[in-house]
N, C-alpha and C. Protein backbone atom coordinates (compact mmCIF):
# COMPACT_ATOMS: atom_id res chain seq x y z
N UNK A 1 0.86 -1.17 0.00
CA UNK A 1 0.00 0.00 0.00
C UNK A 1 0.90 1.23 0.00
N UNK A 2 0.70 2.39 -0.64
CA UNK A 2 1.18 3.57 -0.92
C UNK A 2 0.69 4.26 0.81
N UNK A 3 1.17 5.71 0.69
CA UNK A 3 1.31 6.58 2.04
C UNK A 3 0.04 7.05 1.78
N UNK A 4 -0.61 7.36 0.37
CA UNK A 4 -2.03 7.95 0.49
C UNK A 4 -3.14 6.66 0.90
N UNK A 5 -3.14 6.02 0.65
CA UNK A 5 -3.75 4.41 0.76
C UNK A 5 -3.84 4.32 2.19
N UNK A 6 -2.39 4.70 2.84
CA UNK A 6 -2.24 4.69 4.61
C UNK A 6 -2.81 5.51 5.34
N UNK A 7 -2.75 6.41 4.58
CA UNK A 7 -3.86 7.69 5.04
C UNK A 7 -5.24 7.42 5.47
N UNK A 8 -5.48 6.93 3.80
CA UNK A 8 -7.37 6.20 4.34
C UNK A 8 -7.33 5.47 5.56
N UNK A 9 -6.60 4.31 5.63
CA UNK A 9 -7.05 3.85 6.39
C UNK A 9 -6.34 4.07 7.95
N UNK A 10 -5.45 5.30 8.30
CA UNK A 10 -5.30 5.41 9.68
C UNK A 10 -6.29 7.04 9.90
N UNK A 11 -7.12 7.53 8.63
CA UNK A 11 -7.86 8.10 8.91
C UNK A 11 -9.61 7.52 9.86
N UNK A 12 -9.64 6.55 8.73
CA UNK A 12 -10.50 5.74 8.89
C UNK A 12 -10.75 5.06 10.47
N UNK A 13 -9.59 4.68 10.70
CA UNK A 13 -9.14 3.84 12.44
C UNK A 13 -9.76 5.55 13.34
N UNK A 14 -8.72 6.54 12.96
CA UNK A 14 -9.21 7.34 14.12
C UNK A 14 -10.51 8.11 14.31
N UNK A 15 -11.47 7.71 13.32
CA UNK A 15 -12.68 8.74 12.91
C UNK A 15 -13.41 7.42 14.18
N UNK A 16 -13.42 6.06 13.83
CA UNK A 16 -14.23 5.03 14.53
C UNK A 16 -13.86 4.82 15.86
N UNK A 17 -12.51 5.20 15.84
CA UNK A 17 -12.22 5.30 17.57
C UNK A 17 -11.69 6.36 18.01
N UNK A 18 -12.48 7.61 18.33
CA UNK A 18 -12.18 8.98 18.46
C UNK A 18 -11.45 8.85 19.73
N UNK A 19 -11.82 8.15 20.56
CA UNK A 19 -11.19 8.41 22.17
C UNK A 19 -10.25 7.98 22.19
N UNK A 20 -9.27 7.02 21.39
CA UNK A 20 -8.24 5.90 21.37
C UNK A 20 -7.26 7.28 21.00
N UNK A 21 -6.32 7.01 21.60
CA UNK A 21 -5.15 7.68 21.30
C UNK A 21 -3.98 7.39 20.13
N UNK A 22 -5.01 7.01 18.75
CA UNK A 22 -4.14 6.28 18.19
C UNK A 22 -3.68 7.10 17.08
N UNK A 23 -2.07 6.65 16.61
CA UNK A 23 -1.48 7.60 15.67
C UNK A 23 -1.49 9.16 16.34
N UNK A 24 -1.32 9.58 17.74
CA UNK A 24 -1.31 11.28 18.07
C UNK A 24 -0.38 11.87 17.04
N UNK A 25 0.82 11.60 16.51
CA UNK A 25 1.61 12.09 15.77
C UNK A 25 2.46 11.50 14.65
N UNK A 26 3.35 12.50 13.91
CA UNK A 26 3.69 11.94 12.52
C UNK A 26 5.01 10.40 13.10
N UNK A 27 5.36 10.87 14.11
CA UNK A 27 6.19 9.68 14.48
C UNK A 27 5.43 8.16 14.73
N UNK A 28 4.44 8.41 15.29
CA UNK A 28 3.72 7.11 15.63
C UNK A 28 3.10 6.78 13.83
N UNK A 29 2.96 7.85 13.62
CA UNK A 29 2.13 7.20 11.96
C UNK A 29 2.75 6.51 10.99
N UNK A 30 4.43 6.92 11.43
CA UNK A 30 5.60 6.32 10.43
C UNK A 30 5.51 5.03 10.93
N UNK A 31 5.40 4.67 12.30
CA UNK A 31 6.09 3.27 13.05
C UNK A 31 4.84 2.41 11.93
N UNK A 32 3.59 3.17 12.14
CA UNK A 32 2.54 2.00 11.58
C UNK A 32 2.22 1.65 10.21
N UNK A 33 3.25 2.76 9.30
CA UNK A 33 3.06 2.85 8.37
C UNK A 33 4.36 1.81 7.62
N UNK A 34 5.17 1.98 8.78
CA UNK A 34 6.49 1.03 8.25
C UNK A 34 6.01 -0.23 8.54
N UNK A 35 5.28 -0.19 9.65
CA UNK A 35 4.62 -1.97 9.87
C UNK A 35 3.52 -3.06 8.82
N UNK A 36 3.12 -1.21 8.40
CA UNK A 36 1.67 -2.07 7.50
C UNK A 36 2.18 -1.92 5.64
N UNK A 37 2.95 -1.33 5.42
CA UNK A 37 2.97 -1.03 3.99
C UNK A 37 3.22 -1.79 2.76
N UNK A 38 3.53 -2.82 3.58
CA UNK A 38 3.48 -4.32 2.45
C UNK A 38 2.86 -5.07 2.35
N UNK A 39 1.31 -4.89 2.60
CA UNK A 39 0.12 -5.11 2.75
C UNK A 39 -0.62 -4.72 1.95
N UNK A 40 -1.06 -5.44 1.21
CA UNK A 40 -2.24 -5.23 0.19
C UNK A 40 -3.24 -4.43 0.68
N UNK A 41 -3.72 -2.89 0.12
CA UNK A 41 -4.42 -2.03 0.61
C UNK A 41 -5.83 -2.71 0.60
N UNK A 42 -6.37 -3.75 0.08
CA UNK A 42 -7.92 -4.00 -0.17
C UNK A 42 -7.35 -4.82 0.85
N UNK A 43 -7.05 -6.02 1.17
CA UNK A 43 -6.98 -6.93 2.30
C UNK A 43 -7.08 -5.91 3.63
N UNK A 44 -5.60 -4.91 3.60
CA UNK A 44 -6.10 -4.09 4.76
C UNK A 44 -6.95 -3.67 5.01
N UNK A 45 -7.67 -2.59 4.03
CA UNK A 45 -9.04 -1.65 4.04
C UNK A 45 -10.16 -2.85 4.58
N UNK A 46 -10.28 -3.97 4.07
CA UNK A 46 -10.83 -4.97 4.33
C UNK A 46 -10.83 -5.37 6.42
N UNK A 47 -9.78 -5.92 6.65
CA UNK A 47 -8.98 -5.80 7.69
C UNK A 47 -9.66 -4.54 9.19
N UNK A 48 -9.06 -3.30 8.82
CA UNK A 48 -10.09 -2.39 9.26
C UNK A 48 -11.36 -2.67 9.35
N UNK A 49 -12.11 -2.84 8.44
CA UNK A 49 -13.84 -2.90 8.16
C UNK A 49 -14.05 -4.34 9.56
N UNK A 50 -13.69 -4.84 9.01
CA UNK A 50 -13.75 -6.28 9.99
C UNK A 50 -13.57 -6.08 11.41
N UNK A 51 -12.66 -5.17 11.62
CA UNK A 51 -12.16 -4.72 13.18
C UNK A 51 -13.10 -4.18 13.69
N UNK A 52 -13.41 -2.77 13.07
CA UNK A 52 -14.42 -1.70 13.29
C UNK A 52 -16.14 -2.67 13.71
N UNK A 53 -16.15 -3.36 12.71
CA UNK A 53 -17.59 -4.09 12.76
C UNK A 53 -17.77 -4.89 13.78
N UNK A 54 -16.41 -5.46 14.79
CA UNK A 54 -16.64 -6.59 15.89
C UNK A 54 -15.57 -6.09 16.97
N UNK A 55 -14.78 -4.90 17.07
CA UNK A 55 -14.23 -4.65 18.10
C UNK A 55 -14.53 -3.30 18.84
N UNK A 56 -14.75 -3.00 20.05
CA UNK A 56 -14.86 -1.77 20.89
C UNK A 56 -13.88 -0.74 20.85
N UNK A 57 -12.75 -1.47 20.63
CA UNK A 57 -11.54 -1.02 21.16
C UNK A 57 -10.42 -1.13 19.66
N UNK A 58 -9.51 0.43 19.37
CA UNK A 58 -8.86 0.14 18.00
C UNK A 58 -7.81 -0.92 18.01
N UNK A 59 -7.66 -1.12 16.98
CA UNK A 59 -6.68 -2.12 16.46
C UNK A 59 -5.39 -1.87 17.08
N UNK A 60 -4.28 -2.73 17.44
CA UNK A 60 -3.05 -2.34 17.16
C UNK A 60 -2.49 -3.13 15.71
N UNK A 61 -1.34 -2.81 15.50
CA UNK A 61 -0.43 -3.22 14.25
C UNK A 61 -0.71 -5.29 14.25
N UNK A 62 -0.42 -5.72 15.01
CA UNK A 62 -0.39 -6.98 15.01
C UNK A 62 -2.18 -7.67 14.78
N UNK A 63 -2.86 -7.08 15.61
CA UNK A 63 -4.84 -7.54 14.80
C UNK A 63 -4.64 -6.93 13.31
N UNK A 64 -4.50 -5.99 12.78
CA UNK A 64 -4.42 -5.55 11.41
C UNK A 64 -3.76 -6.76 10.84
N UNK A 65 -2.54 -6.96 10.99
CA UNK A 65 -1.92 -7.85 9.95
C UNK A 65 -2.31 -9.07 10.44
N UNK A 66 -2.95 -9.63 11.64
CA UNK A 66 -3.83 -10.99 12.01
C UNK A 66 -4.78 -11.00 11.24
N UNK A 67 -5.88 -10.00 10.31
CA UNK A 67 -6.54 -10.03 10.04
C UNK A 67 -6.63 -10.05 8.56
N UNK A 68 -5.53 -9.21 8.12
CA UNK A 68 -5.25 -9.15 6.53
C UNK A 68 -4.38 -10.67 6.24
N UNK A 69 -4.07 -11.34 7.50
CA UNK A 69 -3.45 -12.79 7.04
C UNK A 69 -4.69 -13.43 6.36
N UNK A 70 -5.66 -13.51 7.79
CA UNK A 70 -6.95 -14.79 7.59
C UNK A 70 -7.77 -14.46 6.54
N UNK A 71 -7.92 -13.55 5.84
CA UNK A 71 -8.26 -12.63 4.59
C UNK A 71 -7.50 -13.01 3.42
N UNK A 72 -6.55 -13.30 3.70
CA UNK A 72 -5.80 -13.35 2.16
C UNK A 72 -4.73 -14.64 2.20
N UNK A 73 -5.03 -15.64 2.90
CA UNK A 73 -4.23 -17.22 2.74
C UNK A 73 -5.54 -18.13 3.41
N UNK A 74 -5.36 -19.31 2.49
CA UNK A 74 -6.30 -20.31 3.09
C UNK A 74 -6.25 -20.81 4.58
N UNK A 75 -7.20 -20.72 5.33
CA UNK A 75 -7.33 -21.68 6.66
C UNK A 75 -6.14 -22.56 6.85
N UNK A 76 -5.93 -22.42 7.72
CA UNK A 76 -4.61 -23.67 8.25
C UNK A 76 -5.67 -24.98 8.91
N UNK A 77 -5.80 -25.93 8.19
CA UNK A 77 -6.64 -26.65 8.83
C UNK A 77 -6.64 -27.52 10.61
N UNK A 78 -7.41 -27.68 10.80
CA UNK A 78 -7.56 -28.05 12.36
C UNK A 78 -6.69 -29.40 12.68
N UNK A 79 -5.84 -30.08 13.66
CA UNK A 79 -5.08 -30.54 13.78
C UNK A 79 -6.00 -32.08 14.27
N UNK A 80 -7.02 -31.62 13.45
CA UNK A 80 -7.36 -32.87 14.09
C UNK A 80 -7.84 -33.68 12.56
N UNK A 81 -8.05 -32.32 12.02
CA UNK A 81 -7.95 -32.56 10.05
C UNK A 81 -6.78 -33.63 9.72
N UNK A 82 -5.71 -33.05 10.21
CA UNK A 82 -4.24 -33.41 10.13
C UNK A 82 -4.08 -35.17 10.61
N UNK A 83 -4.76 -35.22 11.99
CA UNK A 83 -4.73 -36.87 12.18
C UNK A 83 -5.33 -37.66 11.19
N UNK A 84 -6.77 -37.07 10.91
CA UNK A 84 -7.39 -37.74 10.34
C UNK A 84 -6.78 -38.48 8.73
N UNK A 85 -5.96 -37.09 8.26
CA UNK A 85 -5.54 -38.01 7.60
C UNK A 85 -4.36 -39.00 7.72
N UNK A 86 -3.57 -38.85 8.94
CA UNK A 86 -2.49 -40.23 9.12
C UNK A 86 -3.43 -41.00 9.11
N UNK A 87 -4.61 -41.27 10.21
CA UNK A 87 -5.13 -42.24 10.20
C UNK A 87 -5.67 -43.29 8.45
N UNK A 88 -6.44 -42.52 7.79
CA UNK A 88 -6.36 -42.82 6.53
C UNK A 88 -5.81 -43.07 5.85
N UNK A 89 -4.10 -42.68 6.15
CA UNK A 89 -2.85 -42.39 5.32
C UNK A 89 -2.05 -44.74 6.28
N UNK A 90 -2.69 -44.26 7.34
CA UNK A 90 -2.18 -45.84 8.13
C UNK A 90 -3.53 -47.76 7.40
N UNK A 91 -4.62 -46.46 7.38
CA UNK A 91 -5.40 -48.02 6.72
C UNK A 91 -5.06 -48.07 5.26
N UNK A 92 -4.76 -47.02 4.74
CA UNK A 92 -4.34 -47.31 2.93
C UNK A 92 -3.43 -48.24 2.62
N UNK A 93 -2.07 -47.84 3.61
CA UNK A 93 -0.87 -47.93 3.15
C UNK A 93 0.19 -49.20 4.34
N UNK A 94 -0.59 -48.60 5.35
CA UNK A 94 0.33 -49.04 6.72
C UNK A 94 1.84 -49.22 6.50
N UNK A 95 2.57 -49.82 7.58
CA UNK A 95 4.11 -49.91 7.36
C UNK A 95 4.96 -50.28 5.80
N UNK A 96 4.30 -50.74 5.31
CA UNK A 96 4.99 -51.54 3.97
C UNK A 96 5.09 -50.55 2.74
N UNK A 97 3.97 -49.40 2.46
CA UNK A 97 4.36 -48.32 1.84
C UNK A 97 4.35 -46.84 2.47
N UNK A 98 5.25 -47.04 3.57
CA UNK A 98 5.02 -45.73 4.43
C UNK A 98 5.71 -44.02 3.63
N UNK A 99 6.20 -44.39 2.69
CA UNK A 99 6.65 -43.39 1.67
C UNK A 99 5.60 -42.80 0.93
N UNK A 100 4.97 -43.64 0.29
CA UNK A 100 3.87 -43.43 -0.24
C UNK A 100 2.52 -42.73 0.87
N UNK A 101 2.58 -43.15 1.93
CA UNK A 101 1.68 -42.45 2.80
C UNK A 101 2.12 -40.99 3.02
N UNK A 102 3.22 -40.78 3.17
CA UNK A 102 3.75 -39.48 3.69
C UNK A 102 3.46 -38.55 2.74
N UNK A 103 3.74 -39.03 1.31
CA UNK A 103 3.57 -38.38 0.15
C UNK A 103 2.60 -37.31 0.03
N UNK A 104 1.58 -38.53 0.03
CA UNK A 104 -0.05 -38.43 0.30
C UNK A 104 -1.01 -37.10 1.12
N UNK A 105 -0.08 -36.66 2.16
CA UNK A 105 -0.36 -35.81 3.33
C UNK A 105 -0.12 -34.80 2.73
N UNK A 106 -0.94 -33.39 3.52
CA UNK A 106 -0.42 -32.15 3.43
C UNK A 106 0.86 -31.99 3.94
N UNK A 107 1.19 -30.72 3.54
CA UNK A 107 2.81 -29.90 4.40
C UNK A 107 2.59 -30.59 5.25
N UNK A 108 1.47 -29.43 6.01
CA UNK A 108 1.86 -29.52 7.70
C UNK A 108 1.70 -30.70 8.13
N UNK A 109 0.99 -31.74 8.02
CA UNK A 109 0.79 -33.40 8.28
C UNK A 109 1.98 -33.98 8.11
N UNK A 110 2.22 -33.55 6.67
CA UNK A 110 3.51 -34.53 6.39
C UNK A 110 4.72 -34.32 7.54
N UNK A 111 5.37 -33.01 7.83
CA UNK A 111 5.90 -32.27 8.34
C UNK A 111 5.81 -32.97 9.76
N UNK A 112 4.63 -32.77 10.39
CA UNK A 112 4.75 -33.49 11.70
C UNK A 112 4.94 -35.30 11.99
N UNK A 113 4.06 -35.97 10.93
CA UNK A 113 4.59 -36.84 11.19
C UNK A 113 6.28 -37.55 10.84
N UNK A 114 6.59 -36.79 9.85
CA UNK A 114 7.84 -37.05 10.07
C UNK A 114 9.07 -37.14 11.16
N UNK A 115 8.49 -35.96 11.75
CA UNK A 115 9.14 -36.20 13.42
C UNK A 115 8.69 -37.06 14.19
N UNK A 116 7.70 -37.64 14.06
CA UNK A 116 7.20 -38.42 15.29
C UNK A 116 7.43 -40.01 13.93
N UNK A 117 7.93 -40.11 12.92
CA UNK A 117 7.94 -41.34 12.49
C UNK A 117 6.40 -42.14 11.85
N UNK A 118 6.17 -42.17 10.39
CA UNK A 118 4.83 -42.89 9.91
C UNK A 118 4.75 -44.54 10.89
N UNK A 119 6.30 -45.04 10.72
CA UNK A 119 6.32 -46.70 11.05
C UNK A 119 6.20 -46.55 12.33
N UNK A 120 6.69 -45.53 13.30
CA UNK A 120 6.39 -45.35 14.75
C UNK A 120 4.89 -45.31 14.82
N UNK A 121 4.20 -44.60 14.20
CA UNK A 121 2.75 -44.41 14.84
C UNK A 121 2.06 -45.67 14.28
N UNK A 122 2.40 -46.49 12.89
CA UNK A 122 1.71 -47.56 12.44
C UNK A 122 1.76 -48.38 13.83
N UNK A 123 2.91 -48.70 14.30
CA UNK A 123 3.06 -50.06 15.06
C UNK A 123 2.94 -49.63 17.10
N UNK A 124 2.97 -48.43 17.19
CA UNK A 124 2.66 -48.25 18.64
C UNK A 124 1.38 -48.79 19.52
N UNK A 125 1.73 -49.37 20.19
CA UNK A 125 0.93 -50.25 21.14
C UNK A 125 -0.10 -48.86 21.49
N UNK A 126 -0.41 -47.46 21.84
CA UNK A 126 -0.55 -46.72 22.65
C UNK A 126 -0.96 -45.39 21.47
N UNK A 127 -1.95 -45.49 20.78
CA UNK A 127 -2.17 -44.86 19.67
C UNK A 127 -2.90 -43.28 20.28
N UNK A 128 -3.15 -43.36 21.62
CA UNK A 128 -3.77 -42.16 21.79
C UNK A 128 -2.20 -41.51 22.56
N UNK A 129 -1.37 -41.99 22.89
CA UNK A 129 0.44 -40.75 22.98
C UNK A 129 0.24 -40.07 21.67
N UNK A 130 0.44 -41.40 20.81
CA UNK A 130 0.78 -40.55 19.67
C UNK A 130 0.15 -39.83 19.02
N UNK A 131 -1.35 -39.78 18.80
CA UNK A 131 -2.54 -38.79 18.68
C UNK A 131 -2.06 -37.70 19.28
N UNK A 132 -1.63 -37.41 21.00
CA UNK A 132 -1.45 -36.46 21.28
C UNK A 132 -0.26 -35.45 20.89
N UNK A 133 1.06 -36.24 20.80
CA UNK A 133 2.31 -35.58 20.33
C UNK A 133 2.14 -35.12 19.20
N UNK A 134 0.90 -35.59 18.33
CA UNK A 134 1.15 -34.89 16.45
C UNK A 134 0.29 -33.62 16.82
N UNK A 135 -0.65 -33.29 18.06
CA UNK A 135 -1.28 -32.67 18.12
C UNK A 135 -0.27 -31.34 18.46
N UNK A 136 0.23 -31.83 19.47
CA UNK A 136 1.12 -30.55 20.25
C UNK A 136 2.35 -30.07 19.33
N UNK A 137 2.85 -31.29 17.85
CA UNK A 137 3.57 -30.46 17.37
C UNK A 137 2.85 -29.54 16.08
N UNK A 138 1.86 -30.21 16.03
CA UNK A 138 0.69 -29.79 14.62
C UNK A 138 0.41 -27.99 15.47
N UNK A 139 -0.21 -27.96 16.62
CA UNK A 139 -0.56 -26.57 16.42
C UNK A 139 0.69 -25.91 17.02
N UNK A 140 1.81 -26.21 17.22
CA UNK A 140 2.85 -25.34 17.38
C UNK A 140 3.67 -24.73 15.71
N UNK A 141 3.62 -26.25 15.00
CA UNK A 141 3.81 -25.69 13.38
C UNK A 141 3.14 -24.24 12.90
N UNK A 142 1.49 -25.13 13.06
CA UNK A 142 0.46 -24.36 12.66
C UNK A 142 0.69 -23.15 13.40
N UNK A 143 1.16 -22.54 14.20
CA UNK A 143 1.09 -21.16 14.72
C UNK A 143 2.47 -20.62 14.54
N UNK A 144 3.43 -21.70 14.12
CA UNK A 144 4.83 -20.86 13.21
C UNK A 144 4.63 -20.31 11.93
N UNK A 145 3.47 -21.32 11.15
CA UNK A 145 3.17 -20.84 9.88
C UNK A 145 2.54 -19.58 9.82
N UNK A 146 1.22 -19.49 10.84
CA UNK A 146 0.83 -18.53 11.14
C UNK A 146 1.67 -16.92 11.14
N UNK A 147 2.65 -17.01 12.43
CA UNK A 147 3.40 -16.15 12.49
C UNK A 147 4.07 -15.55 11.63
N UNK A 148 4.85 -16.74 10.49
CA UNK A 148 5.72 -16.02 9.34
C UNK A 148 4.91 -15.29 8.54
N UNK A 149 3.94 -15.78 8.33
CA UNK A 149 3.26 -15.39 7.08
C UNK A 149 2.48 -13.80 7.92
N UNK A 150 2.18 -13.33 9.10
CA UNK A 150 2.00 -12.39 8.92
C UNK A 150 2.97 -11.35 9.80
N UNK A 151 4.26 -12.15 9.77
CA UNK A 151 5.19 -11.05 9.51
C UNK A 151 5.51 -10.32 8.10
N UNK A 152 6.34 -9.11 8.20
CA UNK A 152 6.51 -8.49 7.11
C UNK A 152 7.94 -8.92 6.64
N UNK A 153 8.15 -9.03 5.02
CA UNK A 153 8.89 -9.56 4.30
C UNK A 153 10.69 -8.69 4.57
N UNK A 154 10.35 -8.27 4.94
CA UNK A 154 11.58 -7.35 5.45
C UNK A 154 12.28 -7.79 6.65
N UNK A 155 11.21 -8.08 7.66
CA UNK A 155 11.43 -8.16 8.61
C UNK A 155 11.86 -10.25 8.83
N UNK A 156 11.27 -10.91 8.25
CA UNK A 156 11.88 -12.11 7.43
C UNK A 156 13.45 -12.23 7.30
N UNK A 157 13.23 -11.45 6.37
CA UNK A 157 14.97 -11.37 5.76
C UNK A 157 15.76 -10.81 6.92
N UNK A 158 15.46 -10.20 7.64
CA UNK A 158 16.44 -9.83 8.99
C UNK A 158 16.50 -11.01 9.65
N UNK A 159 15.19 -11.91 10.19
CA UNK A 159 15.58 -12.53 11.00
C UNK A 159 16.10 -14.11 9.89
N UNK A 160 15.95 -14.25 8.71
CA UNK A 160 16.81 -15.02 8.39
C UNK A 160 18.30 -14.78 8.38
N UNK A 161 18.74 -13.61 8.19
CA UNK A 161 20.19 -13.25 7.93
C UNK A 161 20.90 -13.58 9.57
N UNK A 162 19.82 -12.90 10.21
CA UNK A 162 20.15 -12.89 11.40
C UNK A 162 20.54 -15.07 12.22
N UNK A 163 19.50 -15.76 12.07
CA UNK A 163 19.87 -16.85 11.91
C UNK A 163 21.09 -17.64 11.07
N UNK A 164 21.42 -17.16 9.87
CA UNK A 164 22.53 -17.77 9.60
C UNK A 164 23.74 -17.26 10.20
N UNK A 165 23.75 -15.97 10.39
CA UNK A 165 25.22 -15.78 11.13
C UNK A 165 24.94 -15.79 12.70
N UNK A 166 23.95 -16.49 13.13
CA UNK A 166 24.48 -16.71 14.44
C UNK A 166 24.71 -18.32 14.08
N UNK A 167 23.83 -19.35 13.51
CA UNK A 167 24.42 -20.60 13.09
C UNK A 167 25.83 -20.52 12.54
N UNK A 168 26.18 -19.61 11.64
CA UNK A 168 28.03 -19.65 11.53
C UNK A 168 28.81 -19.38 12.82
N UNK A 169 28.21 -18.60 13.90
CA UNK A 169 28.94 -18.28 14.65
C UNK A 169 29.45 -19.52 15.95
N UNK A 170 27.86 -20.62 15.73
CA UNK A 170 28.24 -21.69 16.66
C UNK A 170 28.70 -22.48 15.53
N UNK A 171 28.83 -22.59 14.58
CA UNK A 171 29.71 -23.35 14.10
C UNK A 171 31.22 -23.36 14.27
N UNK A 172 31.86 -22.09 14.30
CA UNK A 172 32.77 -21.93 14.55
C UNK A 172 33.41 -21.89 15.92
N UNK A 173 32.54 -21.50 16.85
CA UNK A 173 32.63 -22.30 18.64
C UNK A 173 33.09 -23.72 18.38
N UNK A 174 32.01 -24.31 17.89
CA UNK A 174 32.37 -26.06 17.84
C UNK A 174 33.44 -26.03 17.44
N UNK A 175 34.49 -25.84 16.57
CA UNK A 175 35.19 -26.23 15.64
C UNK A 175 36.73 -25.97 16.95
């Protein structure tokens, strides 16, 4: 979104919440304007409308871009979506084509059961542990995916850069 685009809509925020102290000055308008500007102005404008229509109280920076996420990427499905299909993925295929099962799965399914092992969960005596562990790593994924995606792309690239040179830096400890 452009600075006039930002306009509308931190005009818009302060007309619906007159008492909120939000944006008092050009410094606070930059912080939100640097937060929101890589944001599709209709998702945002959108975003706003949605806020205004179900909240008392204005937005900060993080409900805006919570909201222009669930607006503009498909549902992360429910982690129980996710069992359902190991389970399906275990009567198709069970241990003997467990490649082929994994295949089969979404990301995030695939993704978790890979840590917890397809042939581990086929053959466990104790099928409700393992129900629970895909659960606890399914919505911890699911709320990493969440997170990246409504961080800003800028702010990405910092904390990737930022991750590789601290991984070079314990690399070179070890060594």
């Amino acid at each position: 979104m452009n600075a006039t685009e930002f306009a509308t809509l931190a005009s818009a925020i302060k007309a619906a919440y007159p008492a909120a102290n939000i944006m008092p000055d050009k410094q606070s308008k930059e912080v939100w304007y640097t937060m929101l500007r890589d944001l599709d102005y209709t998702a945002a404008l959108n975003a706003v409308k949605a806020h205004i229509s179900t909240n008392k109280f204005a937005p900060s920076i993080a409900e805006l871009r919570e909201k222009c996420l669930e607006m503009s990427i498909p549902e992360i499905p429910d982690w129980s979506e996710g069992w359902e299909e190991v389970e399906m993925a275990i009567r198709k295929y069970g241990t003997p084509r467990a490649d082929l099962a994994v295949k089969e799965m979404s990301d995030l399914t695939r993704k978790c059961v890979r840590r917890l092992g397809f042939v581990n969960i086929c053959l466990t005596e104790n099928l409700s542990v393992e129900r629970a562990n895909f659960r606890m790593i399914y919505e911890a994924e699911a709320k990493r995916v969440r997170q990246d995606h409504q961080m800003p792309p800028a702010l990405k690239e910092i904390k990737k850069n930022l991750i590789e040179q601290k991984a070079g830096e314990i690399t070179k400890e070890g060594e």
